[in-house]
Each structure stands twice: as structure tokens, then as C-alpha cells.
C-alpha atoms as a PDB file:
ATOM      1  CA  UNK A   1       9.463 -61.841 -21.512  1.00  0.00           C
ATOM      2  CA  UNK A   2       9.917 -65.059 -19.535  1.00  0.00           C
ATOM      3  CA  UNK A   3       8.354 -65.956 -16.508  1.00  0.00           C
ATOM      4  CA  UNK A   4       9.968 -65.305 -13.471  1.00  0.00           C
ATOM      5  CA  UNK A   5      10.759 -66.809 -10.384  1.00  0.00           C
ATOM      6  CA  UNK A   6      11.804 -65.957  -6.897  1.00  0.00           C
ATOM      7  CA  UNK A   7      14.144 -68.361  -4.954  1.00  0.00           C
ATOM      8  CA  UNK A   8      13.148 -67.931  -0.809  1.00  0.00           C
ATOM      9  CA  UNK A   9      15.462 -69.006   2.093  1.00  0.00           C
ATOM     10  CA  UNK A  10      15.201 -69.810   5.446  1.00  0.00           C
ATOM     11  CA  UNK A  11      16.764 -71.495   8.391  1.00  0.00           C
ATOM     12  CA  UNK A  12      12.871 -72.293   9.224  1.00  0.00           C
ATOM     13  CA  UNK A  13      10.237 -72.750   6.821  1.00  0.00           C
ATOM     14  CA  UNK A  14       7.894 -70.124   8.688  1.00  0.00           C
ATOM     15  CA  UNK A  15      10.572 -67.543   8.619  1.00  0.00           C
ATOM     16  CA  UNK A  16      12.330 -67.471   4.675  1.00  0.00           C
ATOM     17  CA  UNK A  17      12.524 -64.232   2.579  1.00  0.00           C
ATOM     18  CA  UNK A  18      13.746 -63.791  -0.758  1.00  0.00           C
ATOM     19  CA  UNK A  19      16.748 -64.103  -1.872  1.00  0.00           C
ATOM     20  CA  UNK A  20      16.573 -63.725  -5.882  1.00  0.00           C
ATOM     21  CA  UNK A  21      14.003 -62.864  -8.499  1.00  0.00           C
ATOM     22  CA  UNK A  22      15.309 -64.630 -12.340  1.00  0.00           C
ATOM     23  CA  UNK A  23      14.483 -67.119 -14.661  1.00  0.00           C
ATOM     24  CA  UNK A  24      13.464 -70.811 -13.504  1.00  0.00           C
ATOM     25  CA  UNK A  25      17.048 -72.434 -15.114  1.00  0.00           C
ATOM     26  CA  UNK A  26      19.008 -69.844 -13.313  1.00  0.00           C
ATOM     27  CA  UNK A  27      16.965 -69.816  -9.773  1.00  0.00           C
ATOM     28  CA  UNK A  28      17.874 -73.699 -10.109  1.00  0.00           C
ATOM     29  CA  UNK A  29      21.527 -73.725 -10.778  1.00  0.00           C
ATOM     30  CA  UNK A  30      22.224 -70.589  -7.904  1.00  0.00           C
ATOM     31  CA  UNK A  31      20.163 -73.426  -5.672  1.00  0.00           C
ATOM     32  CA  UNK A  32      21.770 -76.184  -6.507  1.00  0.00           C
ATOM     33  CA  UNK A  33      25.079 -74.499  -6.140  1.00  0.00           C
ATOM     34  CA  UNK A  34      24.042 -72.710  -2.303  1.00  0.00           C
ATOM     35  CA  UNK A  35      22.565 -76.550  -1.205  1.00  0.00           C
ATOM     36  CA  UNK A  36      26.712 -78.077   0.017  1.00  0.00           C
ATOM     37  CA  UNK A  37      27.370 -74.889   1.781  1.00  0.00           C
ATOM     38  CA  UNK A  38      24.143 -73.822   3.473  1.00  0.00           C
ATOM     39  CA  UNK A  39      21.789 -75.408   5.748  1.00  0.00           C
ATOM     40  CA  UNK A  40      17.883 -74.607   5.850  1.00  0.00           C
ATOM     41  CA  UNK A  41      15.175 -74.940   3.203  1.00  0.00           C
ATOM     42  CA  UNK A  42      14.978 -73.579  -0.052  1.00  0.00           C
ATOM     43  CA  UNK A  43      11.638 -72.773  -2.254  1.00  0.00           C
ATOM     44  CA  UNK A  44      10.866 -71.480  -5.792  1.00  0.00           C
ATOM     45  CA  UNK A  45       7.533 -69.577  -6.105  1.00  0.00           C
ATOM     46  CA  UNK A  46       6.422 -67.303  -8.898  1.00  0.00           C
ATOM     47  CA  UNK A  47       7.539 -63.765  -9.163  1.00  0.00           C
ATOM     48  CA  UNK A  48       4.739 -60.749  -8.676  1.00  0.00           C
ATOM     49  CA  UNK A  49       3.634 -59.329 -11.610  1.00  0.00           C
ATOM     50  CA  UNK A  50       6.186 -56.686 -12.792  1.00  0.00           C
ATOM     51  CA  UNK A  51       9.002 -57.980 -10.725  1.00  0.00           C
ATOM     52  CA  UNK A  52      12.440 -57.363 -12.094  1.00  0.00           C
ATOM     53  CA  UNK A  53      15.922 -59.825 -12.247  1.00  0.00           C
ATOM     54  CA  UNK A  54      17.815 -59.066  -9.054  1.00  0.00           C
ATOM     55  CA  UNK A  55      19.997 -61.351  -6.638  1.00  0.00           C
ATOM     56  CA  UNK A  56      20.800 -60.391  -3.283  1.00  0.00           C
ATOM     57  CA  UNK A  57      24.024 -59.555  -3.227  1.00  0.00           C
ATOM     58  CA  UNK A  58      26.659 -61.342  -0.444  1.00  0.00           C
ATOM     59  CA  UNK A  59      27.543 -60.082   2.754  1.00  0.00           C
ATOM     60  CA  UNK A  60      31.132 -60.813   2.471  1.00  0.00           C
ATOM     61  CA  UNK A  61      32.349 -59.155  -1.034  1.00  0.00           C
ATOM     62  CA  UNK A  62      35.449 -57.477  -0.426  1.00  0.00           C
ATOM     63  CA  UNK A  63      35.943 -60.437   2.035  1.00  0.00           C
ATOM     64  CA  UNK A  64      35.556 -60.336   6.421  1.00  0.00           C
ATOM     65  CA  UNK A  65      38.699 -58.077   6.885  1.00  0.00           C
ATOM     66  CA  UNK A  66      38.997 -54.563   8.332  1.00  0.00           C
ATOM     67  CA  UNK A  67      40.326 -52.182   5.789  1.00  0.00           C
ATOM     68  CA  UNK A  68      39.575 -49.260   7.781  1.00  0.00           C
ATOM     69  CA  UNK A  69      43.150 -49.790   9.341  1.00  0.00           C
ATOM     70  CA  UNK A  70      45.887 -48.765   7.257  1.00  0.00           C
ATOM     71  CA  UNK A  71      48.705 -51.291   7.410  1.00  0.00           C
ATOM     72  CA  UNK A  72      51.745 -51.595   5.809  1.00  0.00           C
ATOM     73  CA  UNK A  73      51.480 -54.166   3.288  1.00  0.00           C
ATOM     74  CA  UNK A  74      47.752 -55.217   3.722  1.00  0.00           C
ATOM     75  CA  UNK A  75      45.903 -53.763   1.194  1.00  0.00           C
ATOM     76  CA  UNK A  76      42.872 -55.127  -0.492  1.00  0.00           C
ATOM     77  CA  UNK A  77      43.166 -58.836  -1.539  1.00  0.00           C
ATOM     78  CA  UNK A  78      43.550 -59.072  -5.180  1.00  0.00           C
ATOM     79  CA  UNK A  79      46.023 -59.721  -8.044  1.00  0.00           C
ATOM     80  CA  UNK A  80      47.815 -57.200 -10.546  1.00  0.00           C
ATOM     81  CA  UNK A  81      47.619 -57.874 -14.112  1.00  0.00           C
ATOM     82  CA  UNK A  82      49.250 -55.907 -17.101  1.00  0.00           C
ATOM     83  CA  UNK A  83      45.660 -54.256 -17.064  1.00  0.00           C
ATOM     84  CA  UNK A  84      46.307 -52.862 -13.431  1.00  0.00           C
ATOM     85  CA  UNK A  85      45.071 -54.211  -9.949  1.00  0.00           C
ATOM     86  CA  UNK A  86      42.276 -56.120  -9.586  1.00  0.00           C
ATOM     87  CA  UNK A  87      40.439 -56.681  -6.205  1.00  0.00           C
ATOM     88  CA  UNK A  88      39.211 -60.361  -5.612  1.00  0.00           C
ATOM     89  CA  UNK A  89      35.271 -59.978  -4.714  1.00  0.00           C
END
């Protein structure tokens, strides 16, 4: 198995925590990607022994809106296909 990685974050360079465990190729692209749209510091350090491949998954999926409301004509966001609908995440 190849070695893996875990990508930290932080706003401060005391304070980061993890925020995925993968392969170095694919900790650099998701960082290289997150660098235009977040500010703070960024740092790749080897994975413990027996870690797994995980990524932290976003807070917004679904996106920010309140679906606990039912309202006429504002359902989930998404598109219908010939395959059904399918919710944009």
C-alpha cells in the first residue's frame, strides 16, 4: 500500500487539525484547489501507522438553506433527468 499523508488546516499555525488522510498526489491537488478560496496555512505530514483514506466531508452539502420548512415550490436544489431527480450536493 502507498504511503499516506494527512493534509492539516488552520487559520493559525498553533491551532490546525486535520482535514484529510490520502495519497501525497491527491492531498496536493485537494490543496491546491482549497488555496483561491480559503485563507490560513496548510501542511502535509505523514499519516499514523494504520491510518485509513478519509476526507472531511463539507459543511454545506445539501447547500445553507432551511428545508425543514415546507414551501410550495422550494424543494431541494437539483435537476431532473430521464433517470429521475437528482439533488445538487
Amino acid at each position: 500500500m502507498a504511503q499516506l499523508y494527512t493534509l492539516l488546516y488552520g487559520k493559525s499555525k498553533k491551532r490546525m487539525h486535520p482535514i484529510m488522510t490520502d495519497v501525497m498526489r491527491s492531498i496536493k491537488k485537494y490543496m491546491d484547489a482549497r488555496k483561491h478560496s480559503t485563507t490560513g496555512w496548510h501542511e502535509i505530514v505523514p499519516a499514523e501507522s494504520g491510518a485509513t483514506a478519509w476526507r472531511q466531508k463539507s459543511a454545506t452539502i445539501g447547500g445553507n438553506r432551511c428545508e425543514s420548512v415546507a414551501r410550495i415550490g422550494h424543494g431541494p436544489s437539483g435537476y431532473i433527468s430521464k433517470r429521475g431527480f437528482n439533488p445538487h450536493t
